[in-house]
Structure formats: structure tokens, C-alpha cells
C-alpha atoms as a PDB file:
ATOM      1  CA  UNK A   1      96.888 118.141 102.742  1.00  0.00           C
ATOM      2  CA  UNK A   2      94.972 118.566  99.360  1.00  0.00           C
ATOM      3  CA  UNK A   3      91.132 117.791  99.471  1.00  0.00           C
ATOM      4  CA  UNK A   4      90.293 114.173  97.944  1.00  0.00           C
ATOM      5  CA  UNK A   5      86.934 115.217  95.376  1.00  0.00           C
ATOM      6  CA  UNK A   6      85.481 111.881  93.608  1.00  0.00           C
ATOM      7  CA  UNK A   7      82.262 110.161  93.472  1.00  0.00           C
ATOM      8  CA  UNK A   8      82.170 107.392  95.573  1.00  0.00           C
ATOM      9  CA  UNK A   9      79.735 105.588  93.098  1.00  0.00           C
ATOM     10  CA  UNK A  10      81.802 105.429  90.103  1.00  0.00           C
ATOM     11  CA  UNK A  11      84.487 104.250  92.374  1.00  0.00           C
ATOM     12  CA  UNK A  12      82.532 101.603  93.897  1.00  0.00           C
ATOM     13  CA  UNK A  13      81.490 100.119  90.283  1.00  0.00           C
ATOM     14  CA  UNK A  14      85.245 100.162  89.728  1.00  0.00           C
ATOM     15  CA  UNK A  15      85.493  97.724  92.599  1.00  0.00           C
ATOM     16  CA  UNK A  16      83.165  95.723  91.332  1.00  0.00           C
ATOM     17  CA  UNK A  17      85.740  95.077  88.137  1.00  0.00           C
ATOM     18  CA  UNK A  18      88.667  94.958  90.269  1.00  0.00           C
ATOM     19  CA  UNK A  19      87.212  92.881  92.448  1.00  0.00           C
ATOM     20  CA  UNK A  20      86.074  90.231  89.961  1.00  0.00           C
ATOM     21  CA  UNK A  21      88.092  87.373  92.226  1.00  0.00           C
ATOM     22  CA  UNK A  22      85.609  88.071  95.087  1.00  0.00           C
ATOM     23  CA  UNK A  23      82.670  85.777  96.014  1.00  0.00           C
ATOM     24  CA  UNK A  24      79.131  86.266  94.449  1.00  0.00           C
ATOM     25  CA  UNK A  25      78.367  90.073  94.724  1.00  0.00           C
ATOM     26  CA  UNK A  26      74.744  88.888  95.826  1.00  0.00           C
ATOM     27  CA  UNK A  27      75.920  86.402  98.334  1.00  0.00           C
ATOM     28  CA  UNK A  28      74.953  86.806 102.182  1.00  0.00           C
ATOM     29  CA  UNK A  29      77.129  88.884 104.465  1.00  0.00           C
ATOM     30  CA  UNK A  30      79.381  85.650 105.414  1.00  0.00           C
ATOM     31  CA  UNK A  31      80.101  85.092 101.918  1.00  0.00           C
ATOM     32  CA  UNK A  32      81.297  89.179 101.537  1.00  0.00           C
ATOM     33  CA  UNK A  33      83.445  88.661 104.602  1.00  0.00           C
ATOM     34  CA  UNK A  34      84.764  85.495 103.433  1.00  0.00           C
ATOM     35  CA  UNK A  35      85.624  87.535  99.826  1.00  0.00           C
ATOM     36  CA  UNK A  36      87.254  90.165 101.867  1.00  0.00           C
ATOM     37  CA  UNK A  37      89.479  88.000 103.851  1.00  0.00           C
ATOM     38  CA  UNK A  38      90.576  86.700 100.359  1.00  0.00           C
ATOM     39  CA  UNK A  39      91.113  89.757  98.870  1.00  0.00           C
ATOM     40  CA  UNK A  40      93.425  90.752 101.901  1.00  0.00           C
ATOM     41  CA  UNK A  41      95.443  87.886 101.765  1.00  0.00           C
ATOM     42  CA  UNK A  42      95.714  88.331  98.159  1.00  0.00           C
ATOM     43  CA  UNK A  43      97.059  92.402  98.777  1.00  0.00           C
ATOM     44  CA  UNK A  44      98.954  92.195 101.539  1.00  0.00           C
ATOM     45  CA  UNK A  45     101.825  91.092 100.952  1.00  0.00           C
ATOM     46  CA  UNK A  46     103.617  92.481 103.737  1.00  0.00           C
ATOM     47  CA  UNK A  47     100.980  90.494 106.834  1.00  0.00           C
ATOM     48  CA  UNK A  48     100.324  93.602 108.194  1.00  0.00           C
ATOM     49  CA  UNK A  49      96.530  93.106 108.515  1.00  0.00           C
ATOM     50  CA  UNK A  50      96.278  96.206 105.837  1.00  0.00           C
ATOM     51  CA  UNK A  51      96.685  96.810 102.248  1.00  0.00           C
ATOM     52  CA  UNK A  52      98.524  99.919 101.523  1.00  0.00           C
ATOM     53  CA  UNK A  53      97.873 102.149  98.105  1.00  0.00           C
ATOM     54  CA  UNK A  54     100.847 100.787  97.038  1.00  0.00           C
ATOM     55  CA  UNK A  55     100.152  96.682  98.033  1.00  0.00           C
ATOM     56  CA  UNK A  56      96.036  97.836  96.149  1.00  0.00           C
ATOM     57  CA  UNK A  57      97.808  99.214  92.881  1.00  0.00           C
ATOM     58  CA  UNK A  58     100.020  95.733  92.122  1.00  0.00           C
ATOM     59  CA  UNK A  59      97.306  93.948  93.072  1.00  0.00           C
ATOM     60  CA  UNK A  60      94.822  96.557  90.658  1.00  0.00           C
ATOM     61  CA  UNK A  61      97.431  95.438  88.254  1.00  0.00           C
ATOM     62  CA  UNK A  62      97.620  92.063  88.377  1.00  0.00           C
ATOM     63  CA  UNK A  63      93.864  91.577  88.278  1.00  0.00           C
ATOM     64  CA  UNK A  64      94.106  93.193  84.834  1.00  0.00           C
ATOM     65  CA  UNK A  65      96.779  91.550  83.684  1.00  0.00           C
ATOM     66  CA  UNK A  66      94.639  88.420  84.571  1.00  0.00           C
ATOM     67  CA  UNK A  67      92.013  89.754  82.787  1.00  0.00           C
ATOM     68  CA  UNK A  68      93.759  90.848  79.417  1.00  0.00           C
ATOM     69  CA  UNK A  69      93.521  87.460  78.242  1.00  0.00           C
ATOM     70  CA  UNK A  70      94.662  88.753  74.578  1.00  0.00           C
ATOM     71  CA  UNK A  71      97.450  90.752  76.244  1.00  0.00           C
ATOM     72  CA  UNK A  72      96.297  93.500  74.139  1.00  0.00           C
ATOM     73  CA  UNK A  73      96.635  96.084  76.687  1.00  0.00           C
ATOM     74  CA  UNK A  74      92.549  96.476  76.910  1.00  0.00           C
ATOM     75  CA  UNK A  75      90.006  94.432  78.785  1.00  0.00           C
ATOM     76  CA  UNK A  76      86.782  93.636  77.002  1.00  0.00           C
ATOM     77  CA  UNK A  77      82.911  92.356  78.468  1.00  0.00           C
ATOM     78  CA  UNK A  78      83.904  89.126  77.581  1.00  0.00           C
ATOM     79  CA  UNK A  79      87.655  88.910  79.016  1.00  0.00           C
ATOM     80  CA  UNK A  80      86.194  90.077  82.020  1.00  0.00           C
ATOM     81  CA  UNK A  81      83.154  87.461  82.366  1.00  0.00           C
ATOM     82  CA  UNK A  82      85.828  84.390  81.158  1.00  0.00           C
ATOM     83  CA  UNK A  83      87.955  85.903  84.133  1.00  0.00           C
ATOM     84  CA  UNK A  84      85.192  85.987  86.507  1.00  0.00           C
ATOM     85  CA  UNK A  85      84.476  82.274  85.455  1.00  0.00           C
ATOM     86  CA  UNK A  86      87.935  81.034  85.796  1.00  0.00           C
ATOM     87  CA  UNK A  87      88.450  82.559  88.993  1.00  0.00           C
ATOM     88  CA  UNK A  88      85.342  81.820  90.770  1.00  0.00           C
ATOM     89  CA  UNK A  89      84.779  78.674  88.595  1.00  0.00           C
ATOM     90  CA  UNK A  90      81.163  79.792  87.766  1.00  0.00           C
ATOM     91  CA  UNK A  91      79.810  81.925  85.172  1.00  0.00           C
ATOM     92  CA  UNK A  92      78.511  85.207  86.708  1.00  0.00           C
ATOM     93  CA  UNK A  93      74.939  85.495  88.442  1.00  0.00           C
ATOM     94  CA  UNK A  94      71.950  87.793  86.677  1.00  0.00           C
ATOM     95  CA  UNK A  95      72.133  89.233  90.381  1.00  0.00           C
ATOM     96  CA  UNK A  96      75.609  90.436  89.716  1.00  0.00           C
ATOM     97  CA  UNK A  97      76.681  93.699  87.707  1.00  0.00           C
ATOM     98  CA  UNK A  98      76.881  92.803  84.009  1.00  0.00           C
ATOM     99  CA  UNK A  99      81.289  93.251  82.683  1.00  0.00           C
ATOM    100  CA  UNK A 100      79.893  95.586  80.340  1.00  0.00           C
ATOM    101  CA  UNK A 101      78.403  97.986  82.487  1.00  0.00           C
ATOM    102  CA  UNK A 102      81.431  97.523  85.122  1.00  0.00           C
ATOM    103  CA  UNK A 103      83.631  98.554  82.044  1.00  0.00           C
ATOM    104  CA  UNK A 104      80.761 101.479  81.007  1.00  0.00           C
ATOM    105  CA  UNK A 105      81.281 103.263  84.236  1.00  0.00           C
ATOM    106  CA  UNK A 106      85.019 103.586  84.366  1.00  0.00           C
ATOM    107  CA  UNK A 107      85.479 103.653  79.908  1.00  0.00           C
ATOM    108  CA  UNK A 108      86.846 107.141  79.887  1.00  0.00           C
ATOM    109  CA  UNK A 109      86.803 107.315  76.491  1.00  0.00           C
ATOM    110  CA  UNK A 110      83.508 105.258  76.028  1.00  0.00           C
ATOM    111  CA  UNK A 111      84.861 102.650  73.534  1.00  0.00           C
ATOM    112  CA  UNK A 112      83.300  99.423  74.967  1.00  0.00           C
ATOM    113  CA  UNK A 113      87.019  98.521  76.345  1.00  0.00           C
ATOM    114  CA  UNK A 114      88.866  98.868  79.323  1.00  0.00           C
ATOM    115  CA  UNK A 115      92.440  99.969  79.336  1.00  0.00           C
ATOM    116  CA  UNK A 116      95.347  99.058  81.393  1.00  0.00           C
ATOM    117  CA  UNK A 117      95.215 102.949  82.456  1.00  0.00           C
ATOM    118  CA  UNK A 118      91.235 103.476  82.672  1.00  0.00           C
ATOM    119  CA  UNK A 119      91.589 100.418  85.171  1.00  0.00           C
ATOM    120  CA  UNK A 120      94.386 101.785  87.252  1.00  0.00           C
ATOM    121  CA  UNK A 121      92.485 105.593  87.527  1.00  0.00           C
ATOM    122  CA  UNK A 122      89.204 103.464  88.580  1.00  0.00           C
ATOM    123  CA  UNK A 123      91.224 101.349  90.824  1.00  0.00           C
ATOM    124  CA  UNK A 124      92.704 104.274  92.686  1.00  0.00           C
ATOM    125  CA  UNK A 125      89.450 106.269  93.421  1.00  0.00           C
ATOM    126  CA  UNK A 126      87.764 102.627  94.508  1.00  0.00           C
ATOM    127  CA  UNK A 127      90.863 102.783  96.752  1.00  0.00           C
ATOM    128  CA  UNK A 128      90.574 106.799  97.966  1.00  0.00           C
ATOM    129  CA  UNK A 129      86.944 105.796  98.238  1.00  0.00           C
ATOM    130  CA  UNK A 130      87.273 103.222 100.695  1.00  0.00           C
ATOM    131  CA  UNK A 131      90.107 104.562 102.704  1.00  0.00           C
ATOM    132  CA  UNK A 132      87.680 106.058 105.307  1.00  0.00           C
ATOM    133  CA  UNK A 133      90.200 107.209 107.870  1.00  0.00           C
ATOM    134  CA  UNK A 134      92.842 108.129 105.632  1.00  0.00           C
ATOM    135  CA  UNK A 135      95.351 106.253 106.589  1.00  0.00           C
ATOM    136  CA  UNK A 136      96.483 105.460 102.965  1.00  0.00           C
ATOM    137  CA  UNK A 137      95.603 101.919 104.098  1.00  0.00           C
ATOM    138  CA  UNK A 138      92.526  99.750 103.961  1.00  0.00           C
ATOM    139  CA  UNK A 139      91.371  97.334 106.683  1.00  0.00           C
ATOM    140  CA  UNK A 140      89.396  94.682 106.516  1.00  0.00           C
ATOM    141  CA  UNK A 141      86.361  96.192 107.472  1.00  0.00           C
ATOM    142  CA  UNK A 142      87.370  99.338 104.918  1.00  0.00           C
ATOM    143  CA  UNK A 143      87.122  96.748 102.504  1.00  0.00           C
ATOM    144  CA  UNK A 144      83.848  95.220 103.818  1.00  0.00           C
ATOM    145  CA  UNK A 145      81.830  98.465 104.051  1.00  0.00           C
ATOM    146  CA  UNK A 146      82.947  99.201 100.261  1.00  0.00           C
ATOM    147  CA  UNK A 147      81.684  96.329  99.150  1.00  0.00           C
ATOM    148  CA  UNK A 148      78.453  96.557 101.160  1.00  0.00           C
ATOM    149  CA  UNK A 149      78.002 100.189  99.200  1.00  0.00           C
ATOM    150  CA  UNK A 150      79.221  98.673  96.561  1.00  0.00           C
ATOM    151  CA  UNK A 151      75.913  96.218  96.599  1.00  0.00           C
ATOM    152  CA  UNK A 152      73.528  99.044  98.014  1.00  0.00           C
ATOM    153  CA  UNK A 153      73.625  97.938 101.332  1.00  0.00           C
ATOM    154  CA  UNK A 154      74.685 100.635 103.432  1.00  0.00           C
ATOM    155  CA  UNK A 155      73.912 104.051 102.527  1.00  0.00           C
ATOM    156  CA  UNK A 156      76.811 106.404 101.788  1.00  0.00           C
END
């Protein structure tokens, strides 16, 4: 089996995109594990308790889709931030990560703009990231330490 080489923080940042649907990224731990249990009913579709690569790619993908509001293939600060609102039915917090700089960390190409594939490569190292066991699945708590690194909780 081939070495996995990425940098967990990029990948975490990614989550914080992909994750846009979760609970306020500066909320207490019970709001995190509420966000998580969310998430995994969102991914897995199968009720196996995990979500697979394949179960975190659609779901990669249909967070994007929900953000493309222009269906222009590209996801901009503000699609992002009127998804975040729409889902969570509150603007985003100053505590949270700004869309811009969410988009800024994953922009391979550094125009301001998110595409459909910048989002999938960031959405499968926020994936190899937090796939600690390699299972090729994530677990709950998989997905609740990420986000706790993701916030600078837990050192990694």
C-alpha cells in the first residue's frame, strides 16, 4: 500500500467548506457532536454507522452543488456564506472561518473561486485526513476529532 503524504491543515480548512451544514464552528463540544451526528446521517446512506470514501465524495458533491447557487460550475465567498445562512438559518459568526479564506486555502489556481474539482481534491484529503485507522471509512468520532483540529482544539 502506497504512502498517503498531505497536510492535514489544508485538509482540515477544506472541511470547514465542506462542512458548511454543520453547527457553529465555535459552538461547545455538544453542539460539534450534535453537527457530527448530522453530518453522518446526512453520508451514510447505507446505516452502517460509517461513511465510506465513496458515501463522503456524493455527499462532497452535493454540498457543492448546494452551494453553486449560479450553477456556474464555481463556488464564490458569497455563494458559500448565502449557503451557510440557508442551511443553518443564520448568517455566519465573526468566530467562524471567513468563505473567503475557506475558498483561499483549497483555490488551486488562486482566482477567488472554488471549482467543482478544487472542492472534490480538498474534500478527499479532508477525508484521507480524518480516516485515522485507515479503514477507508470515517466514524463518528473520526469525524469529531477532525473537526476538533479543525477548530484548534486538539493538537495534531
Amino acid at each position: 500500500m502506497r504512502p498517503r503524504i498531505f497536510s492535514p491543515r489544508p485538509a482540515m480548512v477544506a472541511m470547514a467548506g465542506f462542512l458548511v451544514i454543520g453547527s457553529s464552528l465555535a459552538g461547545t463540544d455538544t453542539s460539534q457532536t450534535a453537527a457530527v451526528e448530522r453530518e453522518m446521517q446526512m453520508m451514510d446512506t447505507d446505516r452502517n454507522g460509517k461513511v465510506s470514501a465513496l458515501e463522503h465524495e456524493t455527499g462532497a458533491r452535493q454540498m457543492f452543488e448546494k452551494m453553486d447557487a449560479n450553477r456556474d460550475g464555481n463556488v464564490t465567498a458569497a455563494e458559500m456564506d448565502a449557503a451557510h445562512a440557508t442551511i443553518t438559518g443564520r448568517p455566519a459568526s465573526q468566530e467562524e472561518m471567513s468563505s473567503a479564506r475557506k475558498i483561499n486555502v483549497i483555490d488551486g489556481d488562486k482566482d477567488g473561486v472554488l471549482s467543482a474539482a478544487e472542492h472534490a481534491a480538498g474534500s478527499k484529503r479532508m477525508f484521507l485526513s480524518m480516516d485515522t485507522d485507515r479503514d477507508n471509512q470515517l466514524s463518528a468520532p473520526e469525524l469529531l476529532a477532525g473537526r476538533e483540529r479543525m477548530l484548534g482544539r486538539k493538537k495534531y
